[in-house]
C-alpha atoms as a PDB file:
ATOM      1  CA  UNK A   1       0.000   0.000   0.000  1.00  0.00           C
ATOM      2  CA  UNK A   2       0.973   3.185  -0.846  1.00  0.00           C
ATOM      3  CA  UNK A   3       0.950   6.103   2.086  1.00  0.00           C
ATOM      4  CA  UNK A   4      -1.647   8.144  -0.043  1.00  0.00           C
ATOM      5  CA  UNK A   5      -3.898   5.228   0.712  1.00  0.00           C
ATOM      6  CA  UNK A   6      -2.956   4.716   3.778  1.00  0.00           C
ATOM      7  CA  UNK A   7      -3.644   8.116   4.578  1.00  0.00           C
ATOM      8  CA  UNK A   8      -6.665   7.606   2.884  1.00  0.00           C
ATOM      9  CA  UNK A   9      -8.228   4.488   4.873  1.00  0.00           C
ATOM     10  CA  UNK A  10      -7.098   6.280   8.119  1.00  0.00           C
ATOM     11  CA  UNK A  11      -9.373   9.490   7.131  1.00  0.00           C
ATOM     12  CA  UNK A  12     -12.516   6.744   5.745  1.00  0.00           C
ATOM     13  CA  UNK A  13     -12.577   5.453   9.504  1.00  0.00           C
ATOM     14  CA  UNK A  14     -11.706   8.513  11.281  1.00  0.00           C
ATOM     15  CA  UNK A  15     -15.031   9.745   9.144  1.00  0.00           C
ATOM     16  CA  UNK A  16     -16.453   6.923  10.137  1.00  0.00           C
ATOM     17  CA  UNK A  17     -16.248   6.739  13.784  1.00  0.00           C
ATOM     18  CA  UNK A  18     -16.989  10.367  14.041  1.00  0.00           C
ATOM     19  CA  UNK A  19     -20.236   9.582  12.072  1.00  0.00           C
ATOM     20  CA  UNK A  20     -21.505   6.669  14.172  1.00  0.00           C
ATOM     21  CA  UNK A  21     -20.435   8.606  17.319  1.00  0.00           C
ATOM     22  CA  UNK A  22     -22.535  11.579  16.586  1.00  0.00           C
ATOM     23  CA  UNK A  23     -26.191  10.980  17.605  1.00  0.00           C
ATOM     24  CA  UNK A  24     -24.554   9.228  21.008  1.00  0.00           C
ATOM     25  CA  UNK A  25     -22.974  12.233  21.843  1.00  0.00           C
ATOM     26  CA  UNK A  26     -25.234  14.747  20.839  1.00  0.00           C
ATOM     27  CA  UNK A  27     -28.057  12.936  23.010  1.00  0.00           C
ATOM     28  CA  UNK A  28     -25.658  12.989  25.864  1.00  0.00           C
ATOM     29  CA  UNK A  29     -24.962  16.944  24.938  1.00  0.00           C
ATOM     30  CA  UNK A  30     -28.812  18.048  24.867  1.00  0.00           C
ATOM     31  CA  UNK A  31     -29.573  16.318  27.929  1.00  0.00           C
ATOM     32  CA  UNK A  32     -26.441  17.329  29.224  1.00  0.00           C
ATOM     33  CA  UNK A  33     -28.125  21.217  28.580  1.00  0.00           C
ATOM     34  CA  UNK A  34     -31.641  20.539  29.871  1.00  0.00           C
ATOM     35  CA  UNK A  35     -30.157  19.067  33.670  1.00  0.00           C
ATOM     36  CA  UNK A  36     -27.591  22.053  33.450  1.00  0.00           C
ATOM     37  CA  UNK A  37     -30.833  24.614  32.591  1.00  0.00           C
ATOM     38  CA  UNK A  38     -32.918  22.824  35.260  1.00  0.00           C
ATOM     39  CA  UNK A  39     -30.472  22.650  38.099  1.00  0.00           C
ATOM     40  CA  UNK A  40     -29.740  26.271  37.883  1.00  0.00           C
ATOM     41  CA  UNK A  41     -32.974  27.126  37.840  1.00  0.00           C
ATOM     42  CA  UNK A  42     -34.128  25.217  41.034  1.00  0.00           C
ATOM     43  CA  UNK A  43     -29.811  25.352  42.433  1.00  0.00           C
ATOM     44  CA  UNK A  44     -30.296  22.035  42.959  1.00  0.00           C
ATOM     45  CA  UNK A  45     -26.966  20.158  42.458  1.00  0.00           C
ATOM     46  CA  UNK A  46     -26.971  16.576  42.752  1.00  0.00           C
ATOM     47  CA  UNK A  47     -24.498  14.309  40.893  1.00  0.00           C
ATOM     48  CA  UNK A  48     -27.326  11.239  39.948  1.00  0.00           C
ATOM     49  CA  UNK A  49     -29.590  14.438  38.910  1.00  0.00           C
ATOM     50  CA  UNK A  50     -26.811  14.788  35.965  1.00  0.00           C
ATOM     51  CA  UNK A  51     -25.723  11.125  35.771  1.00  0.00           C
ATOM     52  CA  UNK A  52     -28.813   9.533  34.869  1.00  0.00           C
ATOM     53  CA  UNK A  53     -30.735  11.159  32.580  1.00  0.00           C
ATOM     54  CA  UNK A  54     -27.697  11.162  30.064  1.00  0.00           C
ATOM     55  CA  UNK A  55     -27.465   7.935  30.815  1.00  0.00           C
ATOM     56  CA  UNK A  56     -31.112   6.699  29.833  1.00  0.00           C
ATOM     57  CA  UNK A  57     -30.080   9.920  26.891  1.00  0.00           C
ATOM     58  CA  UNK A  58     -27.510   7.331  25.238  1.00  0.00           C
ATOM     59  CA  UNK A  59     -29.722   4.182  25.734  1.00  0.00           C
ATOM     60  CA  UNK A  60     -32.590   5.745  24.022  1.00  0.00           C
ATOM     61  CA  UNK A  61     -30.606   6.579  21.019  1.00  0.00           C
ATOM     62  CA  UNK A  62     -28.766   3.345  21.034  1.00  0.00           C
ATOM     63  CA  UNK A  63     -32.164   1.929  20.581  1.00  0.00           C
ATOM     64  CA  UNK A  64     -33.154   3.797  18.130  1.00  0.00           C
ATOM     65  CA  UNK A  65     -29.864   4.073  16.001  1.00  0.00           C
ATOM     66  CA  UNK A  66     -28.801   0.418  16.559  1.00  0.00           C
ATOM     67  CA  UNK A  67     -30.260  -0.655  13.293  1.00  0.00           C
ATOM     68  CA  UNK A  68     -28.627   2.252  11.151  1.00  0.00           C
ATOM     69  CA  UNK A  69     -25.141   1.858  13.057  1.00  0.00           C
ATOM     70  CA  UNK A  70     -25.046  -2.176  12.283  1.00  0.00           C
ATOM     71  CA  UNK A  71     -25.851  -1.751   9.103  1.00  0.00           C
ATOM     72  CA  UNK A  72     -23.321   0.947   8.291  1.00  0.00           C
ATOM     73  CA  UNK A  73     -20.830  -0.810  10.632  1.00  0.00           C
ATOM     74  CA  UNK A  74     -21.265  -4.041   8.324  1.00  0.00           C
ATOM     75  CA  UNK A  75     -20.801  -2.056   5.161  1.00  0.00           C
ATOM     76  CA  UNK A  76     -17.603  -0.636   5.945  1.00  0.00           C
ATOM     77  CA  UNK A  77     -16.481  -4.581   7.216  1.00  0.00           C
ATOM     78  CA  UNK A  78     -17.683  -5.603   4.036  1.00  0.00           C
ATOM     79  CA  UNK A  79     -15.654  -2.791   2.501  1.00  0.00           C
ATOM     80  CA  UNK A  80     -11.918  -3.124   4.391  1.00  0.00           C
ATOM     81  CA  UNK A  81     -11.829  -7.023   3.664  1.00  0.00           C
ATOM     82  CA  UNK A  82     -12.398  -6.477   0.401  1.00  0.00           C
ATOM     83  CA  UNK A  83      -9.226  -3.832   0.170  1.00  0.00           C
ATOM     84  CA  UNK A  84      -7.626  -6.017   2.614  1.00  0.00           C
ATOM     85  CA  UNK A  85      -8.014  -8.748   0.339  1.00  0.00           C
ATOM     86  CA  UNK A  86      -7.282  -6.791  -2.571  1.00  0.00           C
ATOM     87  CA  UNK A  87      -3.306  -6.381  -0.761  1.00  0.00           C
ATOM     88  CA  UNK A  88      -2.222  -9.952  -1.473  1.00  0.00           C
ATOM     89  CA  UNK A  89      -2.662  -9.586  -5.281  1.00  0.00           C
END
């Protein structure tokens, strides 16, 4: 392999874990906001007040993007063996 496609695979998965990362951590960051907005508005400051909302956050969207991610996650699998086995040759 060449470095241009080495540098090349390396910016397909960096794009790629970024991608399936995003609706995790942008639950996590809104709900992140609303406890923030709703402990300063009653000063209450507890650490489970924070902690588990983002919590149930995250498993929400895992449910609901855990059909998307899998499928995406086997077509870039399906993808890198097929370069991978494309080396050999």
């Amino acid at each position: 392999m060449s470095p241009a496609e080495i540098v090349a695979a390396s910016r397909e998965m960096m794009g790629f874990v970024l991608m399936l990362s995003t609706p995790f951590l942008l639950a996590a960051v809104i709900a992140s906001l609303a406890i923030g907005i709703f402990q300063a508005a009653t000063r209450m400051n507890d650490l489970t007040l924070s902690f588990v909302p983002r919590f149930f956050a995250v498993l929400l969207m895992l449910f609901l993007v855990a059909t998307w991610a899998g499928a995406r996650m086997t077509a870039y699998l399906e993808r890198a063996a097929m370069a991978t086995a494309g080396i050999g040759r």
